[in-house]
Protein backbone atom coordinates (compact mmCIF):
# COMPACT_ATOMS: atom_id res chain seq x y z
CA UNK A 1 8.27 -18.60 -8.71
CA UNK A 2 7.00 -19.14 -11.94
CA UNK A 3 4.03 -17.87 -13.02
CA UNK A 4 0.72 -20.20 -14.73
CA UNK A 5 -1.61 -18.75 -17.40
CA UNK A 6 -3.90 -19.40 -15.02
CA UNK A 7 -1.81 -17.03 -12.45
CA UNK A 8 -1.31 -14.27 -14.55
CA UNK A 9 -5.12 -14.05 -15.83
CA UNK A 10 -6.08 -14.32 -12.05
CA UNK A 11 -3.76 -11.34 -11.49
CA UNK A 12 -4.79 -9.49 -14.58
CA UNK A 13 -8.32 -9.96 -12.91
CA UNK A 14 -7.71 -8.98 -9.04
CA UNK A 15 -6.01 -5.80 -9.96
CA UNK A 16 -9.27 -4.15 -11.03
CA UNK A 17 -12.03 -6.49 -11.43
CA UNK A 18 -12.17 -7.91 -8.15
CA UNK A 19 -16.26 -7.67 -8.04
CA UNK A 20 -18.54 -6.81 -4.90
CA UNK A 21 -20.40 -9.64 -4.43
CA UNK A 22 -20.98 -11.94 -1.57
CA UNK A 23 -18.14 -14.42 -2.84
CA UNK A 24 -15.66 -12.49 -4.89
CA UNK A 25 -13.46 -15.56 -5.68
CA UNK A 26 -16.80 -18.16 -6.89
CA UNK A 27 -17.46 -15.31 -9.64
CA UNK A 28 -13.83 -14.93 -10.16
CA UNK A 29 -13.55 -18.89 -10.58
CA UNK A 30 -16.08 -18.75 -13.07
CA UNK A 31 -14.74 -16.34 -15.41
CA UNK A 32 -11.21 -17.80 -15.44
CA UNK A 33 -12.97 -21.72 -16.02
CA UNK A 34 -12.08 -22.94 -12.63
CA UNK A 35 -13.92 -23.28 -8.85
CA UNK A 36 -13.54 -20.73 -5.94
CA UNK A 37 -11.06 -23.12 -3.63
CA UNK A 38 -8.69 -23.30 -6.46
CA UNK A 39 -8.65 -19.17 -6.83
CA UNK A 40 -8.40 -18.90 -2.93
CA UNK A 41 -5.88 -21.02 -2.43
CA UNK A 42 -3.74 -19.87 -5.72
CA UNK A 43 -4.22 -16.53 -4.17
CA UNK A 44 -2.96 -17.45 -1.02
CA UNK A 45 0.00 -19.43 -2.62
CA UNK A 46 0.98 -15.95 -4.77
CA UNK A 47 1.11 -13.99 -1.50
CA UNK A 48 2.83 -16.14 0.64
CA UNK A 49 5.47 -16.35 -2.03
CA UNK A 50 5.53 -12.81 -2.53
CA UNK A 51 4.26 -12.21 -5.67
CA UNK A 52 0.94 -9.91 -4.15
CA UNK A 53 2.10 -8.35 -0.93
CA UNK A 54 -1.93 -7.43 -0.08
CA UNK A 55 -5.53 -7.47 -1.70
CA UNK A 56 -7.93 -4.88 -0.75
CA UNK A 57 -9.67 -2.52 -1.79
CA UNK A 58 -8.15 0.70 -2.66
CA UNK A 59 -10.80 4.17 -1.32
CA UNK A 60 -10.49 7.40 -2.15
CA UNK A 61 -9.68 8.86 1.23
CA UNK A 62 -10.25 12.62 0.89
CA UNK A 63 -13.65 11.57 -0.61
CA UNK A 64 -14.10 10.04 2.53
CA UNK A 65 -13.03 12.81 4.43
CA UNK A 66 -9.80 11.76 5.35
CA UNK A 67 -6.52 14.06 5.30
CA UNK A 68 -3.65 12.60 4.03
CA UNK A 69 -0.12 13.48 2.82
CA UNK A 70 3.15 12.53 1.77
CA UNK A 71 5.53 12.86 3.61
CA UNK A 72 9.76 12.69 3.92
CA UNK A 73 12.53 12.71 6.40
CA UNK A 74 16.24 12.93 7.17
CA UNK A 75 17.43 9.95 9.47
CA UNK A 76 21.26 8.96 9.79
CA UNK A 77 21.78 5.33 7.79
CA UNK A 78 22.45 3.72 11.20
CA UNK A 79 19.20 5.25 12.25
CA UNK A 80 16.90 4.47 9.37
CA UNK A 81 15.93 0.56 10.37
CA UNK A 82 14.93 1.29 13.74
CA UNK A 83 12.78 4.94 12.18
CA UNK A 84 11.24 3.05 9.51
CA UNK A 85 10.19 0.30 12.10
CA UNK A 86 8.42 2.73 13.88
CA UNK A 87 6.61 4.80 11.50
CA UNK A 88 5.45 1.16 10.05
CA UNK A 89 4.00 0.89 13.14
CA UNK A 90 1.43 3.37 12.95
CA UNK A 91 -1.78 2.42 11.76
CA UNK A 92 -1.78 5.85 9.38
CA UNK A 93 1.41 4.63 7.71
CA UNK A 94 0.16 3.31 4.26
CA UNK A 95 3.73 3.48 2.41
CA UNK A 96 6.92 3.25 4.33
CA UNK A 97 10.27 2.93 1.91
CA UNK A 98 14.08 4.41 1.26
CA UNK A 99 15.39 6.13 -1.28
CA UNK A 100 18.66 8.04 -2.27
CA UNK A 101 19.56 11.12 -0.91
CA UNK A 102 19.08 13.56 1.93
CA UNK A 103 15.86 12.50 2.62
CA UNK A 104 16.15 9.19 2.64
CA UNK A 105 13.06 7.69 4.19
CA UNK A 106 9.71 8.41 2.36
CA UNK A 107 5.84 7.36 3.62
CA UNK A 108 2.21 8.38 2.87
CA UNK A 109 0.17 8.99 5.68
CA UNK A 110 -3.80 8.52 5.94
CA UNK A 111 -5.84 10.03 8.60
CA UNK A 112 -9.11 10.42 9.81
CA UNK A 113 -9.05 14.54 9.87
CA UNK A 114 -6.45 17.14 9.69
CA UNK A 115 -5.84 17.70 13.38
CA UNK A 116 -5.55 13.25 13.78
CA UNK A 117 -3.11 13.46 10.64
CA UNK A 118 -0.79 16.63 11.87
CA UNK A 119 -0.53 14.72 15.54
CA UNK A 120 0.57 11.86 13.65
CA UNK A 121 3.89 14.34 11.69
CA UNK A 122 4.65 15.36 15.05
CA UNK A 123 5.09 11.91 16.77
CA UNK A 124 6.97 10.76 13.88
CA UNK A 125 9.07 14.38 14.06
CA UNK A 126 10.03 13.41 17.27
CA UNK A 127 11.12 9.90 17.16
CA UNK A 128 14.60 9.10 18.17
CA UNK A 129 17.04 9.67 14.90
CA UNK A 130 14.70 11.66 13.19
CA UNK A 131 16.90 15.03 11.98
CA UNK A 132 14.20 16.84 9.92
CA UNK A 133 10.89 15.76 8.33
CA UNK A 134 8.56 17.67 5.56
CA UNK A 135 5.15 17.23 4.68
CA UNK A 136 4.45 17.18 0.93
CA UNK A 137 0.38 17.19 0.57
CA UNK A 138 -0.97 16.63 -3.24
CA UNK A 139 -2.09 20.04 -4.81
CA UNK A 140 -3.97 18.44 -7.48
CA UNK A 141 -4.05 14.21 -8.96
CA UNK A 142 -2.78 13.34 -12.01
CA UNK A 143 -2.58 9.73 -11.53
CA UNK A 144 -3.53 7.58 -8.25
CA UNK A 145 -3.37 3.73 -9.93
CA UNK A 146 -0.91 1.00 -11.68
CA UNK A 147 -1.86 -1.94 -13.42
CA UNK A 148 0.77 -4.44 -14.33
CA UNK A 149 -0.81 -6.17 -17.78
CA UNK A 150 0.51 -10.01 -17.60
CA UNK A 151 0.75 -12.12 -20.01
């Protein structure tokens, strides 16, 4: 798909700038020259094609009192659809992907307290395929954002 102007300054806008307001997308409109339906629908247009995968807002969850982690495990490669199906499945799961190497399936986990988030580890420990898992909670932020400048 190729991308508009009007696309990318809509995208350049929605990364950061979405505002809190009752309708988002009219105030949106206005600042790119354009009407709410057209944002809306060229919003819905860029997901379905796969260019934005979601749109939300984006909390600060320890702020919030939530525990949260990241976390990695060992699953054969036959094993690693059927494991990463499953931990997608929970509603902690924020991040789910594969990398290279002996830990080969990698996912952030969200929860609302300690106890909720180490009963979460263990259900995913003991899932079918899954050899070892580790828990890898941040000591300290450096950076928790990207913005992708288009133009």
């Amino acid at each position: 798909m190729d991308l508009t102007q009007f696309d990318k300054a809509l995208l350049n806008i929605v990364q950061t700038g979405l505002p809190l307001s009752g309708r988002p997308f009219a105030e949106l409109a206005e600042k790119l020259g354009s009407d709410e339906d057209t944002v809306i629908k060229r919003l819905a247009q860029l997901k379905e094609a796969g260019v934005i995968r979601r749109l939300g807002a984006f909390f600060d969850a320890a702020s919030l009192g939530y525990a949260g982690t990241l976390a990695a495990l060992k699953a054969s490669a036959e094993d690693l659809p059927l494991v990463a199906a499953k931990i997608s499945a929970y509603k902690e799961i924020t991040h789910n992907y594969q990398r290279e190497g002996p830990y080969s399936l990698w996912f952030t986990v969200q929860a609302p307290d300690q106890e909720s988030l180490d009963k979460v580890l263990q259900s995913i420990g003991a899932i079918p395929g899954v050899r070892e898992l580790i828990s890898l909670p941040a000591v300290k932020r450096f950076k928790i954002n990207v913005e992708f400048s288009l133009k």
